[in-house]
N, C-alpha and C. Protein backbone atom coordinates (compact mmCIF):
# COMPACT_ATOMS: atom_id res chain seq x y z
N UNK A 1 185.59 226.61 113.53
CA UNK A 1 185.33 225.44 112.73
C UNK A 1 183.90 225.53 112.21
N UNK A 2 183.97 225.27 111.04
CA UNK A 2 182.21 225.61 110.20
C UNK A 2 181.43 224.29 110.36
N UNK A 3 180.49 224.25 110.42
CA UNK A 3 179.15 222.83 110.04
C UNK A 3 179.73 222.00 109.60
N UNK A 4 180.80 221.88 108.26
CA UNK A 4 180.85 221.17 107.36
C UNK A 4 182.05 219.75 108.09
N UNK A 5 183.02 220.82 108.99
CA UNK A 5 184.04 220.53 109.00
C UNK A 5 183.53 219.59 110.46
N UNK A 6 182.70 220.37 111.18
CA UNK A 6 182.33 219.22 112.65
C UNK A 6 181.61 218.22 111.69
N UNK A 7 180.77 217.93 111.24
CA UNK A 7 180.18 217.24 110.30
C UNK A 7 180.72 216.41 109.88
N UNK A 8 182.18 216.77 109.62
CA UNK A 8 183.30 215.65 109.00
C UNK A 8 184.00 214.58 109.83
N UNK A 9 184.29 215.30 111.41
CA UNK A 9 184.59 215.41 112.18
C UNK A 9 184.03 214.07 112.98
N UNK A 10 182.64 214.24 112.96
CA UNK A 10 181.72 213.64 113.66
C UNK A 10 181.45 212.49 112.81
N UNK A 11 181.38 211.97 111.57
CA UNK A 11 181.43 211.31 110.64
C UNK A 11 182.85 209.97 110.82
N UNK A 12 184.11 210.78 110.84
CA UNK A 12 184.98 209.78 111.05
C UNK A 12 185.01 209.58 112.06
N UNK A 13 184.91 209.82 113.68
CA UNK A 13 185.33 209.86 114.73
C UNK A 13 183.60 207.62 114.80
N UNK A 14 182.85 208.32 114.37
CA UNK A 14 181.91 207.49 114.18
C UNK A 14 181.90 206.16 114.01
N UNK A 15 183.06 206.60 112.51
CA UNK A 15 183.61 205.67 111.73
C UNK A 15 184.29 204.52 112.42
N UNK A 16 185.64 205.40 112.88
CA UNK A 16 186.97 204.58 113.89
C UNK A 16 186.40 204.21 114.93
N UNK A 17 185.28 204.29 115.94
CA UNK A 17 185.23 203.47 116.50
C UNK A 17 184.28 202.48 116.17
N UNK A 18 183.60 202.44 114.98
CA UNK A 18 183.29 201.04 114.60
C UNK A 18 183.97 200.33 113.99
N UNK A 19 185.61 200.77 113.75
CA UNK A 19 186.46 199.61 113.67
C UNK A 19 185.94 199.66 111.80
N UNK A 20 185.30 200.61 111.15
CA UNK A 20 185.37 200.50 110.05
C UNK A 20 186.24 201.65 108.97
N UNK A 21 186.51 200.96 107.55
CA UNK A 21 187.58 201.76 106.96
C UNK A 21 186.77 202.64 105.96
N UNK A 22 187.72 203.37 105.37
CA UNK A 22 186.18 204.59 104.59
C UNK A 22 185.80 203.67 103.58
N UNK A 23 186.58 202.69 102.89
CA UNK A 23 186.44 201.87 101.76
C UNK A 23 184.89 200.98 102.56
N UNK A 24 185.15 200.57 103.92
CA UNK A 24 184.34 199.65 103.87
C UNK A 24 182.68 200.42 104.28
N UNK A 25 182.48 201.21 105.25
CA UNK A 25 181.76 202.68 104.99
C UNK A 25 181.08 203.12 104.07
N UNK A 26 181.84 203.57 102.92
CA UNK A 26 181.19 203.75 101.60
C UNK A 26 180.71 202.70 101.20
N UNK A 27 181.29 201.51 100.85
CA UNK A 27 180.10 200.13 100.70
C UNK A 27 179.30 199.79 100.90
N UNK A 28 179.32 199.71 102.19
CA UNK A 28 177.84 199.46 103.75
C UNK A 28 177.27 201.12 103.13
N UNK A 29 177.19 202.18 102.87
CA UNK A 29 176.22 203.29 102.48
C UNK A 29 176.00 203.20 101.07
N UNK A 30 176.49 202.89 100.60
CA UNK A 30 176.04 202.70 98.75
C UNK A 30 176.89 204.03 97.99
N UNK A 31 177.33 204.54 98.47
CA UNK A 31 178.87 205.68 98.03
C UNK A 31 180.42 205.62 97.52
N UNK A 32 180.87 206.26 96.79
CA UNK A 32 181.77 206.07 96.35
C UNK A 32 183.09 206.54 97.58
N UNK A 33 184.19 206.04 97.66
CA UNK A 33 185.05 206.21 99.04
C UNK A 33 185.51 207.67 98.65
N UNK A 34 185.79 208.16 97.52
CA UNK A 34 185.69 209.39 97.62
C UNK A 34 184.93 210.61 97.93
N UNK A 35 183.61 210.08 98.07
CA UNK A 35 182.38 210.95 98.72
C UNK A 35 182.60 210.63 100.13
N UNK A 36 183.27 209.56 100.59
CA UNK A 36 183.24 209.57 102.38
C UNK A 36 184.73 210.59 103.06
N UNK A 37 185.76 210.49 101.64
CA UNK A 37 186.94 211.32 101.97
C UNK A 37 186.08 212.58 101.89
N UNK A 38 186.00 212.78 101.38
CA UNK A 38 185.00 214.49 101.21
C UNK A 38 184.13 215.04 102.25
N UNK A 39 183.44 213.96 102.61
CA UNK A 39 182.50 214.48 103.64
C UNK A 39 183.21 214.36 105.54
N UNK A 40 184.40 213.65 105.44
CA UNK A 40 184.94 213.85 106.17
C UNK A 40 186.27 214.77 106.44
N UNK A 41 186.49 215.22 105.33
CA UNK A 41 187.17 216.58 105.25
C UNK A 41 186.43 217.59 105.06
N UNK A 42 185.64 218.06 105.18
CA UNK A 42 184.44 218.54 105.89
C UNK A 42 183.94 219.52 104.39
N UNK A 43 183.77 218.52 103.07
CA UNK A 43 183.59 218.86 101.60
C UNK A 43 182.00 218.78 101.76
N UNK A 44 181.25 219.58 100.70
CA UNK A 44 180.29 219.89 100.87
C UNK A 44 179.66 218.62 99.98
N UNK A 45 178.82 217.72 100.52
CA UNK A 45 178.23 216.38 99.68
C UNK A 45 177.08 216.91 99.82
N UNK A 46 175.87 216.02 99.16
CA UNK A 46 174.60 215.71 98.93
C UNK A 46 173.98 215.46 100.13
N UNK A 47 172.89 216.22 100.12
CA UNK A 47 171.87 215.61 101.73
C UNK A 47 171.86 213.91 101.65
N UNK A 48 171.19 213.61 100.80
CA UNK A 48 171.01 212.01 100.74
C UNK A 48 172.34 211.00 101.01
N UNK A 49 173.69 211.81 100.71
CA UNK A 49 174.81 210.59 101.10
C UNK A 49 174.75 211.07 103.08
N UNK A 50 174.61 212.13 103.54
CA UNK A 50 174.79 212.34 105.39
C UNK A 50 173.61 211.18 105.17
N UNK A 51 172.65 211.01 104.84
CA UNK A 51 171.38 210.15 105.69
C UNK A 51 172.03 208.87 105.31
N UNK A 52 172.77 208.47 103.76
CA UNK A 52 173.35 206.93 103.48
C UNK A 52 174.28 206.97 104.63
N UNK A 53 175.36 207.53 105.13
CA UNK A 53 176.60 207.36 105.58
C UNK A 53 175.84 207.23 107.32
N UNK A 54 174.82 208.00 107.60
CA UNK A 54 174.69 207.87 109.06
C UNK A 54 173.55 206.82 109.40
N UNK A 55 172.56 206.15 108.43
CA UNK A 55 172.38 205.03 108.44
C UNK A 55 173.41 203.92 108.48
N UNK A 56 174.58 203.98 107.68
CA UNK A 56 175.44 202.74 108.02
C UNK A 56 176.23 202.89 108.97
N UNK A 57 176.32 203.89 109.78
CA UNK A 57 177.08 204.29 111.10
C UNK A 57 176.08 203.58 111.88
N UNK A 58 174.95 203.50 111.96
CA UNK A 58 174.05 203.24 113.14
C UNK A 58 173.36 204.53 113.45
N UNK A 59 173.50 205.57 112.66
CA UNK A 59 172.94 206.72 113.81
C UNK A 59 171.82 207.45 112.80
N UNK A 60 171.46 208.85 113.59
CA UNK A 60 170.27 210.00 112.70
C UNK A 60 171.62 210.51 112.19
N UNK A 61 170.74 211.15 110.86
CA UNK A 61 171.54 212.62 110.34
C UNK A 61 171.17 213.55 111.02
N UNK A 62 170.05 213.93 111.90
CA UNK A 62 170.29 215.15 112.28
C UNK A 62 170.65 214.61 113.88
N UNK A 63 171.52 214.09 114.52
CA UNK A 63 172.37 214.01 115.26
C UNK A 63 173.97 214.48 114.63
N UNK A 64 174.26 214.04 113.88
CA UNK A 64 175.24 214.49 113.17
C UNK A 64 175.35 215.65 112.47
N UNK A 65 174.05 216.18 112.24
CA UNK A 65 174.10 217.29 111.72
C UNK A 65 173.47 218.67 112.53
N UNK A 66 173.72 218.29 113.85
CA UNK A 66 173.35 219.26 115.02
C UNK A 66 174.40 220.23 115.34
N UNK A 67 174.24 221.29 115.45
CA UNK A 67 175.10 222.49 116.16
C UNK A 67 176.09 221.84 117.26
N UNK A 68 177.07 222.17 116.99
CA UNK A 68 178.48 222.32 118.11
C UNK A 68 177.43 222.82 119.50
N UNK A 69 178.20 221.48 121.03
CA UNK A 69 177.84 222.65 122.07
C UNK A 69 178.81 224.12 122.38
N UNK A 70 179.51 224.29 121.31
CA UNK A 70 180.03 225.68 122.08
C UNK A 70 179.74 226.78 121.05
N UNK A 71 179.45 226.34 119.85
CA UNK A 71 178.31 227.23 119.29
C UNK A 71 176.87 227.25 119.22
N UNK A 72 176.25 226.44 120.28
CA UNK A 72 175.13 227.10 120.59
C UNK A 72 175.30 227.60 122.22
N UNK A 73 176.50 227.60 122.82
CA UNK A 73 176.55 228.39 123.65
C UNK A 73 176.65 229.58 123.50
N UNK A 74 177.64 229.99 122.44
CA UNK A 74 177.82 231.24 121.86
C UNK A 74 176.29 231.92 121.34
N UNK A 75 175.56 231.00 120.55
CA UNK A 75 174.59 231.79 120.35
C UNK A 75 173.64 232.07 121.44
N UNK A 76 173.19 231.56 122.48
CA UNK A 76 172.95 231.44 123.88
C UNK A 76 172.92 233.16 124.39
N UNK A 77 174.77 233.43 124.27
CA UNK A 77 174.92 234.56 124.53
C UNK A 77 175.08 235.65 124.54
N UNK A 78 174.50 235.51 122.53
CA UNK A 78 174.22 236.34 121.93
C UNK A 78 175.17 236.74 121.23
N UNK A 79 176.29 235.94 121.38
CA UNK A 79 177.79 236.13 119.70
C UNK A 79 177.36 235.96 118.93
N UNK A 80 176.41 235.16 118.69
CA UNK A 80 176.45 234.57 117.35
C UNK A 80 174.62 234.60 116.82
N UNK A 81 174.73 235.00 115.39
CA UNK A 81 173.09 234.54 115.35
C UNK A 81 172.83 233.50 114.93
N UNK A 82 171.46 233.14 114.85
CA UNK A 82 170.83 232.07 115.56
C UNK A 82 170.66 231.34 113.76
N UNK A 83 170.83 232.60 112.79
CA UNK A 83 170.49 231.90 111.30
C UNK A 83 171.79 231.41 110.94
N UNK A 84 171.37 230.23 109.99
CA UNK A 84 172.38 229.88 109.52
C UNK A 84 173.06 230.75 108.64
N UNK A 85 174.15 230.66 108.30
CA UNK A 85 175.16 230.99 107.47
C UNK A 85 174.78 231.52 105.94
N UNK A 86 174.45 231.90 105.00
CA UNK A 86 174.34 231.98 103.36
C UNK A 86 175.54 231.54 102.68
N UNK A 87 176.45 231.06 103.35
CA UNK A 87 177.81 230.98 102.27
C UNK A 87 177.63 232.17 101.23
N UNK A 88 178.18 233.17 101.23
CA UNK A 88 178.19 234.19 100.27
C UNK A 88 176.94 234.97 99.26
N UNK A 89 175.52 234.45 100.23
CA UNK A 89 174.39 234.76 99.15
C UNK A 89 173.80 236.28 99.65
């Protein structure tokens, strides 16, 4: 599972238990509900909507936007390196 997709992951799971809907989510963040479907199908959005969307969650973006614990275990043990990704650069 890539960044994008725990990211998404971590976003709705956030969501449902505040008992809120993506319609109402995107409102409370100033976003369109199709930027909250996106970023919770783990679509690549704008830095500034993770900081709108995890301000109206209650939380940091970089809590939400922290490494998996079982990929930084992996990198730990040396599977994995420690840089991020280039997507194809």
């Amino acid at each position: 599972m890539d960044e994008l997709q725990v990211l998404g992951q971590r976003v709705g799971r956030k969501r449902r238990r505040r008992g809120l809907t993506i319609e109402a989510l995107a409102l409370i963040s100033g976003v369109h509900k199709n930027t909250v479907l996106n970023l919770e199908h783990g679509k690549s959005v704008q830095v500034i909507t993770v900081f709108r969307v995890a301000k109206a969650l209650g939380t940091r973006a970089d809590l939400l936007l922290a490494p998996s614990r079982s990929r930084l275990r992996r990198r730990d043990r040396g599977l994995e390196s420690s840089e991020p990704s280039r997507g194809g650069e």
